[in-house]
PDB file of N, CA and C in Angstrom:
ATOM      1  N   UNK A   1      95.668 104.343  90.756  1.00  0.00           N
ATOM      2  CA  UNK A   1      94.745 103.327  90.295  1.00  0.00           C
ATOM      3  C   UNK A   1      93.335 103.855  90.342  1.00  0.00           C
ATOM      4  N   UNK A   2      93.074 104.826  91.237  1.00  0.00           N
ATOM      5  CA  UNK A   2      91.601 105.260  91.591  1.00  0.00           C
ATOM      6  C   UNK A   2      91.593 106.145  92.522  1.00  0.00           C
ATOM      7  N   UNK A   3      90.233 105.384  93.200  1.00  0.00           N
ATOM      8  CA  UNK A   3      89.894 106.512  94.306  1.00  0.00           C
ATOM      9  C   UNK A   3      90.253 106.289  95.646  1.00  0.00           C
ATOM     10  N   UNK A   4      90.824 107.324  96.543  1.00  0.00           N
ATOM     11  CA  UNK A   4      91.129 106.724  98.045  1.00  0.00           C
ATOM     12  C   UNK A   4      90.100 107.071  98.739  1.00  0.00           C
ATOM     13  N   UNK A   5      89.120 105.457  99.292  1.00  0.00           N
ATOM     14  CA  UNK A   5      88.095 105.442 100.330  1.00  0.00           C
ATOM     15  C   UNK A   5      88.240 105.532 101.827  1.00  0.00           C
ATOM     16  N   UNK A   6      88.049 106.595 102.257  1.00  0.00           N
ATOM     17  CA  UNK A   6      88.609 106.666 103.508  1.00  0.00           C
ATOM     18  C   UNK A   6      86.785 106.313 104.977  1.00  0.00           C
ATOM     19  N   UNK A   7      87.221 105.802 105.767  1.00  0.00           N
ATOM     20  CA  UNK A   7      86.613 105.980 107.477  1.00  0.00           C
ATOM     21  C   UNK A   7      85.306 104.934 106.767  1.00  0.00           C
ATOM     22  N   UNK A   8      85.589 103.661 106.096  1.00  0.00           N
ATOM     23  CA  UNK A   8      84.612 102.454 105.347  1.00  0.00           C
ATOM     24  C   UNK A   8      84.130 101.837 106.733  1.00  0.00           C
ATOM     25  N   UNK A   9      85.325 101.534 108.112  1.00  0.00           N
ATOM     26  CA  UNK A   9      83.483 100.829 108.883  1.00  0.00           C
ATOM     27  C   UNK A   9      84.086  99.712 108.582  1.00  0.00           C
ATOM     28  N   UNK A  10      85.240  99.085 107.947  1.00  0.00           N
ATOM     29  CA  UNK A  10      84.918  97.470 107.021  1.00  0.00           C
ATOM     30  C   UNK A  10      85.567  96.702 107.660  1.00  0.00           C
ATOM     31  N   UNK A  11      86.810  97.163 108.716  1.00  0.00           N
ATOM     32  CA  UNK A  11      87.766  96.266 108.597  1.00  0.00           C
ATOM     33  C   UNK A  11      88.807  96.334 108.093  1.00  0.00           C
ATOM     34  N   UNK A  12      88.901  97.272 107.018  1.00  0.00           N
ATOM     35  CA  UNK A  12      90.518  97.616 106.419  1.00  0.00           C
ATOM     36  C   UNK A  12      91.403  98.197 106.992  1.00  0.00           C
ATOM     37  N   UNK A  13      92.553  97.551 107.142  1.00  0.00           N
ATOM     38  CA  UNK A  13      94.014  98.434 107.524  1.00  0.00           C
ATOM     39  C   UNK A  13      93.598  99.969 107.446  1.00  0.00           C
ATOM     40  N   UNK A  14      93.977 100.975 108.585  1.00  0.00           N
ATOM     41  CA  UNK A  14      93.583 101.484 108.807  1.00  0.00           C
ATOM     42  C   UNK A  14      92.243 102.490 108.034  1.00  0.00           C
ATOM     43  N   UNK A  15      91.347 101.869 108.430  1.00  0.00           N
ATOM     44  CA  UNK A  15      90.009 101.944 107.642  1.00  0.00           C
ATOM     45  C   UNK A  15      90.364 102.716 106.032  1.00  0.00           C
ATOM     46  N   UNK A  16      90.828 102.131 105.719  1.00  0.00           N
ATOM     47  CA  UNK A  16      90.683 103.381 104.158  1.00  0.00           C
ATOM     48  C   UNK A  16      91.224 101.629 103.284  1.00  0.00           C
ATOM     49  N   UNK A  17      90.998 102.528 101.567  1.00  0.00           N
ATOM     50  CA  UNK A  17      91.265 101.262 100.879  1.00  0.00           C
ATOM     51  C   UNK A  17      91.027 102.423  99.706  1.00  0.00           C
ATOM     52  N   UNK A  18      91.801 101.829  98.841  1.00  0.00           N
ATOM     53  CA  UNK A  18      92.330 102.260  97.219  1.00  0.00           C
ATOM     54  C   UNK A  18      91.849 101.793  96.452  1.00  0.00           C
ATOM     55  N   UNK A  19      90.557 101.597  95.829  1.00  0.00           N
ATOM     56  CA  UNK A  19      89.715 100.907  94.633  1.00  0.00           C
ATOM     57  C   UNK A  19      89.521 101.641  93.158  1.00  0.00           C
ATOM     58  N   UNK A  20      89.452 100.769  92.291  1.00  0.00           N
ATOM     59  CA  UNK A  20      89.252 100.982  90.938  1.00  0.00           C
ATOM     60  C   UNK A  20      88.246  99.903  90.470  1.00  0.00           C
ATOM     61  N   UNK A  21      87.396 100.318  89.457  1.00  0.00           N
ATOM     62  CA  UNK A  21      86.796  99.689  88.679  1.00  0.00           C
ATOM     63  C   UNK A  21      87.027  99.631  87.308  1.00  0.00           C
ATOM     64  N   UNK A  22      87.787 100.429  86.610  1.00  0.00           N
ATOM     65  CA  UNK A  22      88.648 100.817  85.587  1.00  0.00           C
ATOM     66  C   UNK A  22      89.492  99.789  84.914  1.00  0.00           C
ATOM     67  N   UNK A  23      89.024  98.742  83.689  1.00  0.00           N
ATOM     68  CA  UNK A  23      90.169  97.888  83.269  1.00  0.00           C
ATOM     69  C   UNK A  23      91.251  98.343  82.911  1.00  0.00           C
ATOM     70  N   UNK A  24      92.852  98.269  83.137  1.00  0.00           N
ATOM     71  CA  UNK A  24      93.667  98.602  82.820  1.00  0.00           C
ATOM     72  C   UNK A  24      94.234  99.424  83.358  1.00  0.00           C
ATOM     73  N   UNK A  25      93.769  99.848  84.721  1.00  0.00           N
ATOM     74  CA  UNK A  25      93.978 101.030  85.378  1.00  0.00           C
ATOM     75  C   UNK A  25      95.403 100.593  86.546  1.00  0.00           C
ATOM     76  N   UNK A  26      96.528 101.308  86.739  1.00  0.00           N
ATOM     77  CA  UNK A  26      97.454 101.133  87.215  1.00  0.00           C
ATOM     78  C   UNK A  26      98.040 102.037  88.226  1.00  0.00           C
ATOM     79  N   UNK A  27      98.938 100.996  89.436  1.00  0.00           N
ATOM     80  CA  UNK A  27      98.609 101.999  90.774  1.00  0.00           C
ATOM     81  C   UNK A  27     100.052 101.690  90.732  1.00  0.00           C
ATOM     82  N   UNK A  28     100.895 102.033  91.318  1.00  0.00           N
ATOM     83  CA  UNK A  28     102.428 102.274  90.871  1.00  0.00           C
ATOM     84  C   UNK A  28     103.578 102.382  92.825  1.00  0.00           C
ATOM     85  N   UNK A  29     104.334 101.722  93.087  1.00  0.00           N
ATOM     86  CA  UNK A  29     105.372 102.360  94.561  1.00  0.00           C
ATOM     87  C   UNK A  29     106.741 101.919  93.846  1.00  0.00           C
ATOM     88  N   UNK A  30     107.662 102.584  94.510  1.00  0.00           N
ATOM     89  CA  UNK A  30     108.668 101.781  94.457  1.00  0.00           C
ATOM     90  C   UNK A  30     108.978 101.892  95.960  1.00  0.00           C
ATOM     91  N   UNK A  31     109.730 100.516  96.136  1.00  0.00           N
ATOM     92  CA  UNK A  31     110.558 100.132  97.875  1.00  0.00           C
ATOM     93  C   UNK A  31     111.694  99.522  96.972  1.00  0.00           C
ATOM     94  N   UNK A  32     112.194  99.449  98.538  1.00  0.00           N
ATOM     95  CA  UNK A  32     113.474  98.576  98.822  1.00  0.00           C
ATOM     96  C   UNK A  32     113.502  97.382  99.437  1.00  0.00           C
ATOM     97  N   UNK A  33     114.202  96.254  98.763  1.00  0.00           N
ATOM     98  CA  UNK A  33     114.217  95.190  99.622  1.00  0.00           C
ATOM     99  C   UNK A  33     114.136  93.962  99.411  1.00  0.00           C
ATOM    100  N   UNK A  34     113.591  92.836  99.481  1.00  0.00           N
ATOM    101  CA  UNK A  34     113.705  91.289  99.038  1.00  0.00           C
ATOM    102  C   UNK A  34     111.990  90.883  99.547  1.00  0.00           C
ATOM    103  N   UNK A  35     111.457  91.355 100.141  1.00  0.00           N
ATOM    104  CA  UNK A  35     109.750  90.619 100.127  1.00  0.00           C
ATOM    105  C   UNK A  35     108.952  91.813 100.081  1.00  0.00           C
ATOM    106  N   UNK A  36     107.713  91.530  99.621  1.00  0.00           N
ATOM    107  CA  UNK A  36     106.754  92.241  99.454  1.00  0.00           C
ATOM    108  C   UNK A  36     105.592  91.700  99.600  1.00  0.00           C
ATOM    109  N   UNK A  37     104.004  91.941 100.037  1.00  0.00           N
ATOM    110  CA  UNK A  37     103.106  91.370 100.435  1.00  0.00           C
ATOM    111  C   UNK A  37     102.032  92.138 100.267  1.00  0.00           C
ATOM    112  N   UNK A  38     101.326  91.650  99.308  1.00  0.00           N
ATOM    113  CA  UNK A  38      99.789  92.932  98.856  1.00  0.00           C
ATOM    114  C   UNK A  38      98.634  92.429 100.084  1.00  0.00           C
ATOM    115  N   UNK A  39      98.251  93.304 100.698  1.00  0.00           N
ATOM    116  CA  UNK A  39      97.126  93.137 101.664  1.00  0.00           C
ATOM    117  C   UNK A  39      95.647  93.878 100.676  1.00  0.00           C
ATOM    118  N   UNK A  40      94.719  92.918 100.839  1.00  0.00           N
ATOM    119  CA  UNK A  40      93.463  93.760 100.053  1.00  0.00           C
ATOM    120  C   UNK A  40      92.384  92.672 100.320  1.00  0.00           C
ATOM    121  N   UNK A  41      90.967  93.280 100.335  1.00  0.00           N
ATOM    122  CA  UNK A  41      89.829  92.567 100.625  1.00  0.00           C
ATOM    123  C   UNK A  41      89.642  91.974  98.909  1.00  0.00           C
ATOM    124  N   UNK A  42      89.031  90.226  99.886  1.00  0.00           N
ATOM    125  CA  UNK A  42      88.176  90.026  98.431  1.00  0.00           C
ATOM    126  C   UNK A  42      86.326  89.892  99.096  1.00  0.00           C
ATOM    127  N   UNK A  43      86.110  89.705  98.016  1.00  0.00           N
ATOM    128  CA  UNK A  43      84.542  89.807  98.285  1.00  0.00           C
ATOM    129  C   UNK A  43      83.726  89.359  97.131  1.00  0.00           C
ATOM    130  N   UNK A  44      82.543  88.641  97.352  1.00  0.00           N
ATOM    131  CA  UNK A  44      81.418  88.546  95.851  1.00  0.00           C
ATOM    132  C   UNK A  44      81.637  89.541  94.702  1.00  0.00           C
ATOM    133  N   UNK A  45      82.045  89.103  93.623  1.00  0.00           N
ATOM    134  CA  UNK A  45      81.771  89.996  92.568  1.00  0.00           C
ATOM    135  C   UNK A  45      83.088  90.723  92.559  1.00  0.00           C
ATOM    136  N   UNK A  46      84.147  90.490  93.118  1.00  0.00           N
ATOM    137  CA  UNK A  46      85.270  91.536  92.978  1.00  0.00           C
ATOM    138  C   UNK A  46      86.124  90.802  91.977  1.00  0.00           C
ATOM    139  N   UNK A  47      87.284  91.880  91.506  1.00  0.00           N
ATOM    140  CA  UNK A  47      87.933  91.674  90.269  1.00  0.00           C
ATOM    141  C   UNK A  47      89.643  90.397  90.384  1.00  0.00           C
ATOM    142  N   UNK A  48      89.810  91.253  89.388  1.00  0.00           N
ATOM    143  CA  UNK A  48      91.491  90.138  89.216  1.00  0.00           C
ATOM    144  C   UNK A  48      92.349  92.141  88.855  1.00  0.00           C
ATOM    145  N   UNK A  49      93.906  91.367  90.221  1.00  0.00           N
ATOM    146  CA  UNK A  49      94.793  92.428  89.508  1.00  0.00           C
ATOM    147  C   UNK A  49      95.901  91.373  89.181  1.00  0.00           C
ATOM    148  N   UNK A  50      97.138  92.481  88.254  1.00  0.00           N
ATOM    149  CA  UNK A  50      98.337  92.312  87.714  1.00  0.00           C
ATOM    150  C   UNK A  50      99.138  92.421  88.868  1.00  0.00           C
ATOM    151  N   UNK A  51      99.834  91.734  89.274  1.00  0.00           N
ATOM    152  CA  UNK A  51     100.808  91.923  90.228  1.00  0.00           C
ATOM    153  C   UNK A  51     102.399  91.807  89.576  1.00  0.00           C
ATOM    154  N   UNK A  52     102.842  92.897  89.066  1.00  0.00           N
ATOM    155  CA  UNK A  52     104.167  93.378  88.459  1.00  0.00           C
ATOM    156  C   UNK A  52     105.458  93.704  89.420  1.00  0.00           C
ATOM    157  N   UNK A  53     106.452  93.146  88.763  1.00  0.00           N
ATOM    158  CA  UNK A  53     107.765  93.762  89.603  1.00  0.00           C
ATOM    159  C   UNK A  53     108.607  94.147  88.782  1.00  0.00           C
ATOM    160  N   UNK A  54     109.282  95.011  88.551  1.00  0.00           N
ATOM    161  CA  UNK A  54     110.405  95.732  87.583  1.00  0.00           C
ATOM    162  C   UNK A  54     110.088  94.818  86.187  1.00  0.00           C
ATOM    163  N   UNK A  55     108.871  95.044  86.110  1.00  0.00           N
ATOM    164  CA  UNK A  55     107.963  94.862  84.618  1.00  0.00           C
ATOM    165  C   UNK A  55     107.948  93.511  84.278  1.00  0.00           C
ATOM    166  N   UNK A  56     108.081  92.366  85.041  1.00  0.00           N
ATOM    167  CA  UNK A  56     107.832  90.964  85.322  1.00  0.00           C
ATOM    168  C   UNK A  56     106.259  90.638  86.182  1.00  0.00           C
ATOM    169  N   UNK A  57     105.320  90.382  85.206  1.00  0.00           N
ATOM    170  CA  UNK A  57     104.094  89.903  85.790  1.00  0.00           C
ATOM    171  C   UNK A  57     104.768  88.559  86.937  1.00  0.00           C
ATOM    172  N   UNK A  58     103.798  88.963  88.094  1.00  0.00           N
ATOM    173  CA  UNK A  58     104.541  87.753  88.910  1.00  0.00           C
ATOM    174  C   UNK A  58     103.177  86.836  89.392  1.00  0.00           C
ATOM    175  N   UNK A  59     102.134  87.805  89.160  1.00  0.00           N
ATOM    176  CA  UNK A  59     100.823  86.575  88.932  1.00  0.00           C
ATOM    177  C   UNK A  59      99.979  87.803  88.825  1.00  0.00           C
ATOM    178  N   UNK A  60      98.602  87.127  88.851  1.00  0.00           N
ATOM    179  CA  UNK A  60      97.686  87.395  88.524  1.00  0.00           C
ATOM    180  C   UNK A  60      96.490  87.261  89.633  1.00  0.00           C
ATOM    181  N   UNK A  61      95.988  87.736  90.408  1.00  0.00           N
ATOM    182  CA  UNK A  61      95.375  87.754  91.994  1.00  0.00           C
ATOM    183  C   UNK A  61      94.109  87.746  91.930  1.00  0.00           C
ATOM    184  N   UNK A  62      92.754  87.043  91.848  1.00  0.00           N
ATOM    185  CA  UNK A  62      91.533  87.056  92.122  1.00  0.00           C
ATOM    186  C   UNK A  62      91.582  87.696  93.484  1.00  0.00           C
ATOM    187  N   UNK A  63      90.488  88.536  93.044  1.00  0.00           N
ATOM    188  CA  UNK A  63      90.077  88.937  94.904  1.00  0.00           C
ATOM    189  C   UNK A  63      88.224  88.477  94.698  1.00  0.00           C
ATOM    190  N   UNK A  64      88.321  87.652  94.301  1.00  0.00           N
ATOM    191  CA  UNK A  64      86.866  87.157  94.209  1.00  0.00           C
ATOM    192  C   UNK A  64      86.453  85.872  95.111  1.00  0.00           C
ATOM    193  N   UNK A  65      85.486  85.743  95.971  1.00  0.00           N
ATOM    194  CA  UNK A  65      85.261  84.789  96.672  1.00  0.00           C
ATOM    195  C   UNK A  65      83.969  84.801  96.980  1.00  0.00           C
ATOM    196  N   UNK A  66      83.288  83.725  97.637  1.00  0.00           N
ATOM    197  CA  UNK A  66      81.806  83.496  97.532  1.00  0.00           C
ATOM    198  C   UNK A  66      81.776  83.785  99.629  1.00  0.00           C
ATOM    199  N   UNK A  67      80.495  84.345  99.724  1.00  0.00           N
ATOM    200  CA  UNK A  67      80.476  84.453 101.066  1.00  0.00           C
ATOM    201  C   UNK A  67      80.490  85.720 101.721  1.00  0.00           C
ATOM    202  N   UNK A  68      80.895  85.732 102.781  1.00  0.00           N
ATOM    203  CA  UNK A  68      80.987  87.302 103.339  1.00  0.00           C
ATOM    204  C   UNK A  68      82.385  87.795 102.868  1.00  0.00           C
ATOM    205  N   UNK A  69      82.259  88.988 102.863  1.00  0.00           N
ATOM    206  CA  UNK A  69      83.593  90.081 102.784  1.00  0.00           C
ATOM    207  C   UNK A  69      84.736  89.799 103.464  1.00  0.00           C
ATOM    208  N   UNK A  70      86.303  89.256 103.320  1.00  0.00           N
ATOM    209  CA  UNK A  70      86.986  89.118 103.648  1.00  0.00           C
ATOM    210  C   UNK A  70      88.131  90.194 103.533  1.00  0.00           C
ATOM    211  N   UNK A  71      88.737  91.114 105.144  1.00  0.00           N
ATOM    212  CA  UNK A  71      89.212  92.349 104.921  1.00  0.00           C
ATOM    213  C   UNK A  71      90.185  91.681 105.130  1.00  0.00           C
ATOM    214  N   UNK A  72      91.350  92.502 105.174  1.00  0.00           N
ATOM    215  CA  UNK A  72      93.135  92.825 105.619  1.00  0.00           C
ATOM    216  C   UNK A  72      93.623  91.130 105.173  1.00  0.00           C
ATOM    217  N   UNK A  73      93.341  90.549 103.777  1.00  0.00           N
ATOM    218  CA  UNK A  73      93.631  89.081 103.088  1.00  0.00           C
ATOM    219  C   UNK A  73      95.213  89.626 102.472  1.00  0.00           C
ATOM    220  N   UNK A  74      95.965  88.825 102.959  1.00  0.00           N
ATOM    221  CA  UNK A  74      97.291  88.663 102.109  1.00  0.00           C
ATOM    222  C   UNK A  74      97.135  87.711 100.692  1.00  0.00           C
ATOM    223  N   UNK A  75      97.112  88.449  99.804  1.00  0.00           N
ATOM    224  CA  UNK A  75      96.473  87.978  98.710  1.00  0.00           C
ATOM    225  C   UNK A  75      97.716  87.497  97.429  1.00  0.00           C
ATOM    226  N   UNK A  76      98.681  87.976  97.884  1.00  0.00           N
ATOM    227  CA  UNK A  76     100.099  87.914  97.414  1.00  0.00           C
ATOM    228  C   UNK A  76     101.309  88.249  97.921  1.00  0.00           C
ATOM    229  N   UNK A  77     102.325  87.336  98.137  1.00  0.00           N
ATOM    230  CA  UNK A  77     104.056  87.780  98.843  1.00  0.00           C
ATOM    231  C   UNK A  77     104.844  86.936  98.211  1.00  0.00           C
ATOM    232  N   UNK A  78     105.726  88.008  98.276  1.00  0.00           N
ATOM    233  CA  UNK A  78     107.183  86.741  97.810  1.00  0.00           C
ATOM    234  C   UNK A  78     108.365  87.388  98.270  1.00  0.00           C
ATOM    235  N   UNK A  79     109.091  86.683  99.114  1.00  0.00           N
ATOM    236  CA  UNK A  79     110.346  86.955  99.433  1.00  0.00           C
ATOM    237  C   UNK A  79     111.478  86.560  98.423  1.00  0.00           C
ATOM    238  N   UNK A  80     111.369  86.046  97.066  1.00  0.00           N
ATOM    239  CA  UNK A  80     112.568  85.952  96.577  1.00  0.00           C
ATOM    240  C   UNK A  80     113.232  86.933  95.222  1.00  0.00           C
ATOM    241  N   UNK A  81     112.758  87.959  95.881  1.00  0.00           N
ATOM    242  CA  UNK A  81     113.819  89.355  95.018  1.00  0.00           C
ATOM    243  C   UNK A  81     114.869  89.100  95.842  1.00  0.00           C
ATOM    244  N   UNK A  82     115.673  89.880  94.418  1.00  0.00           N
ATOM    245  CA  UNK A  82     117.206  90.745  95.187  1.00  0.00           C
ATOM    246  C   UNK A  82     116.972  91.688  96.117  1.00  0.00           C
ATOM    247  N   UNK A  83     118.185  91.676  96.492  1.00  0.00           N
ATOM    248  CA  UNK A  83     118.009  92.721  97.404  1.00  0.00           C
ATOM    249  C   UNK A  83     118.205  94.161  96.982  1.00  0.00           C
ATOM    250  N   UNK A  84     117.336  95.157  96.931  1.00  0.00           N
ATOM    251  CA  UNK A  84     117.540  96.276  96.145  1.00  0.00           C
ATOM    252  C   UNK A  84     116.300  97.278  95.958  1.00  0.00           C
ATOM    253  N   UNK A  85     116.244  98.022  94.894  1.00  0.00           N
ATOM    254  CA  UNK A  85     115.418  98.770  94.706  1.00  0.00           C
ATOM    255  C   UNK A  85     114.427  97.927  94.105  1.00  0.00           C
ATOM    256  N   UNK A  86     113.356  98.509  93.689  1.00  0.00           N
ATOM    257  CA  UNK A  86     112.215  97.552  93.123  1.00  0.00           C
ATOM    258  C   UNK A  86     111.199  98.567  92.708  1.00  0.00           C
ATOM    259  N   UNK A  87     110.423  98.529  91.601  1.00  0.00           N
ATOM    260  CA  UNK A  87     109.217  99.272  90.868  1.00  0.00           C
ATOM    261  C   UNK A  87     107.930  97.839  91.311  1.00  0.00           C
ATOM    262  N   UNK A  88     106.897  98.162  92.148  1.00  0.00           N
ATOM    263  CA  UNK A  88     106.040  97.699  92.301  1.00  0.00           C
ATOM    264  C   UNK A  88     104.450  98.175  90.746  1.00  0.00           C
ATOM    265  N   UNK A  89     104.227  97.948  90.355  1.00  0.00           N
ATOM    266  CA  UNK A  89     102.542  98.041  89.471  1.00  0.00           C
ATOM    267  C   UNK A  89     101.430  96.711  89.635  1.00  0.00           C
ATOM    268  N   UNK A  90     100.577  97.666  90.216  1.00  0.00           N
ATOM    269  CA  UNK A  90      99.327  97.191  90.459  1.00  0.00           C
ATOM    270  C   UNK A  90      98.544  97.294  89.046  1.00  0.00           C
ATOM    271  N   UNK A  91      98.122  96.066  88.513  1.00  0.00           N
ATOM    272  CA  UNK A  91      96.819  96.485  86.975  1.00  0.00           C
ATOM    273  C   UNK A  91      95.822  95.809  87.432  1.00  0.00           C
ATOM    274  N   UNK A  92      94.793  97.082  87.210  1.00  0.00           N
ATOM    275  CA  UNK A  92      93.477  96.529  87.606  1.00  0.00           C
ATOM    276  C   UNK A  92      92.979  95.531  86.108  1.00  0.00           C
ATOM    277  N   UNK A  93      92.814  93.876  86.219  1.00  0.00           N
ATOM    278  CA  UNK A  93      93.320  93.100  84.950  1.00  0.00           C
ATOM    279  C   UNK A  93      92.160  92.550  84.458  1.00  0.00           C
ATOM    280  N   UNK A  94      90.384  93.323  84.538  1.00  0.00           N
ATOM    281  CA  UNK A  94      89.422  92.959  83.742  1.00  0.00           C
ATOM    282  C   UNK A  94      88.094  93.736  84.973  1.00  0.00           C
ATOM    283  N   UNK A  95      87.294  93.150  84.608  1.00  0.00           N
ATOM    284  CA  UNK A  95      85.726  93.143  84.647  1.00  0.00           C
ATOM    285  C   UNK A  95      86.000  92.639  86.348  1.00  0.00           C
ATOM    286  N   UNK A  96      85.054  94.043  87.482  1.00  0.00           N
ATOM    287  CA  UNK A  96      84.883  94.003  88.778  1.00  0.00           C
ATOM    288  C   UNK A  96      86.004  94.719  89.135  1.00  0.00           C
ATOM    289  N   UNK A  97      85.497  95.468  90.282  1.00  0.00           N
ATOM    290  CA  UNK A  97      86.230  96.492  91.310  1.00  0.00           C
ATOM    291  C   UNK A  97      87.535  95.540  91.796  1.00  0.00           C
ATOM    292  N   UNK A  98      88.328  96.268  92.073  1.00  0.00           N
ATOM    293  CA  UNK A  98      89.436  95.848  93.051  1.00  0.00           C
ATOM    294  C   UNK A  98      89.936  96.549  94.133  1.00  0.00           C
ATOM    295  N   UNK A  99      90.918  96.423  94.862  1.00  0.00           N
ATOM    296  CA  UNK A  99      91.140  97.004  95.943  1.00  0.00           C
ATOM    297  C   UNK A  99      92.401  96.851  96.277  1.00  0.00           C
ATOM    298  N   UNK A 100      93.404  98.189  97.016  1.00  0.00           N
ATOM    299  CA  UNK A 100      94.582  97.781  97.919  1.00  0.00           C
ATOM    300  C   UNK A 100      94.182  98.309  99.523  1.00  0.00           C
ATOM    301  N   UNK A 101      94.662  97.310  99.717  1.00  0.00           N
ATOM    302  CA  UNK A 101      94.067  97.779 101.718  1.00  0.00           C
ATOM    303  C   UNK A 101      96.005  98.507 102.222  1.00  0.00           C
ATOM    304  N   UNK A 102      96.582  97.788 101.758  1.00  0.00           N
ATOM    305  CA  UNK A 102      98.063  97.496 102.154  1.00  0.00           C
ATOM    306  C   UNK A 102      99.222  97.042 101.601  1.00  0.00           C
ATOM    307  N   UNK A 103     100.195  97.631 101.196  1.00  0.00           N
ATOM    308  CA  UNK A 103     102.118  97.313 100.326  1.00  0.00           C
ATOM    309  C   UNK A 103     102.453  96.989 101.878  1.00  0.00           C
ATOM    310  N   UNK A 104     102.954  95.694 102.294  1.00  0.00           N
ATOM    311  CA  UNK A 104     103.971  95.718 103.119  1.00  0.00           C
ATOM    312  C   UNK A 104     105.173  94.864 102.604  1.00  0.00           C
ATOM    313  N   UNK A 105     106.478  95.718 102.944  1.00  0.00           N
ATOM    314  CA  UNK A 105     107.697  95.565 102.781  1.00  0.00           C
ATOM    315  C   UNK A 105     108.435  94.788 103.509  1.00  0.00           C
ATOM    316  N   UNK A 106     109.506  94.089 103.450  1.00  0.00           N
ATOM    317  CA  UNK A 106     110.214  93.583 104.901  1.00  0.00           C
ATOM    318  C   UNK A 106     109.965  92.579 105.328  1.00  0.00           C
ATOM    319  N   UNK A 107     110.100  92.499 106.854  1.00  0.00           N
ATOM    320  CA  UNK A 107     109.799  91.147 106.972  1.00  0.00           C
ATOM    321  C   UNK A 107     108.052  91.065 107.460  1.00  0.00           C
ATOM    322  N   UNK A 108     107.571  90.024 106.654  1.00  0.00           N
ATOM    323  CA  UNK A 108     106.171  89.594 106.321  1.00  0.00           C
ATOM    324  C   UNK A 108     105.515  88.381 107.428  1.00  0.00           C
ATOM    325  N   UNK A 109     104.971  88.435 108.261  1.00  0.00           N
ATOM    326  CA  UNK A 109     104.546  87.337 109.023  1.00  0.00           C
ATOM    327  C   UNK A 109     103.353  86.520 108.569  1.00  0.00           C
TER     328      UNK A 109
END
């Protein structure tokens, strides 16, 4: 998707974070399993991503909010896949930076 920001000071899962400013720009995992949970800061002025699963948009994620910087935000999960393999894509989906702090797999608290 971009660039990996590493030793930010911010608050992010272990200080680093994966940003793009790039419309259309796409960050790609595959796992295994039945839940998944995007961890990523929102903040003033930040963007919207694509949140894709084996090429099924499953929403669409503002990380935009008014106020101070909000780090390590579960910004999207869903436990109701099969159980199985899975193609995760991240699209960075217009105008303003975005960010991944964190893919967690499994079980999600």
């Amino acid at each position: 998707m971009g660039i990996s920001t590493c030793e930010l000071n911010t608050g992010d899962f272990n200080n680093d974070l994966t940003t793009s400013d790039t419309p259309g720009a796409v960050w790609g995992l595959s796992f295994t399993g039945s839940r998944i949970a995007l961890v990523a800061p929102r903040g003033t002025g930040a963007g919207k991503m694509d949140f894709v699963i084996d090429g099924i948009r499953m929403a669409t994620v503002d990380l935009s909010t008014t106020g101070e910087r909000q780090s390590q935000q579960i910004v999207y999960q869903t436990e109701r896949l099969a159980a199985g393999k899975h193609r995760l894509r991240l699209v960075n989906a217009g105008t303003g930076p975005v960010a991944i702090d964190a893919v967690i797999t499994g079980k999600i608290n």
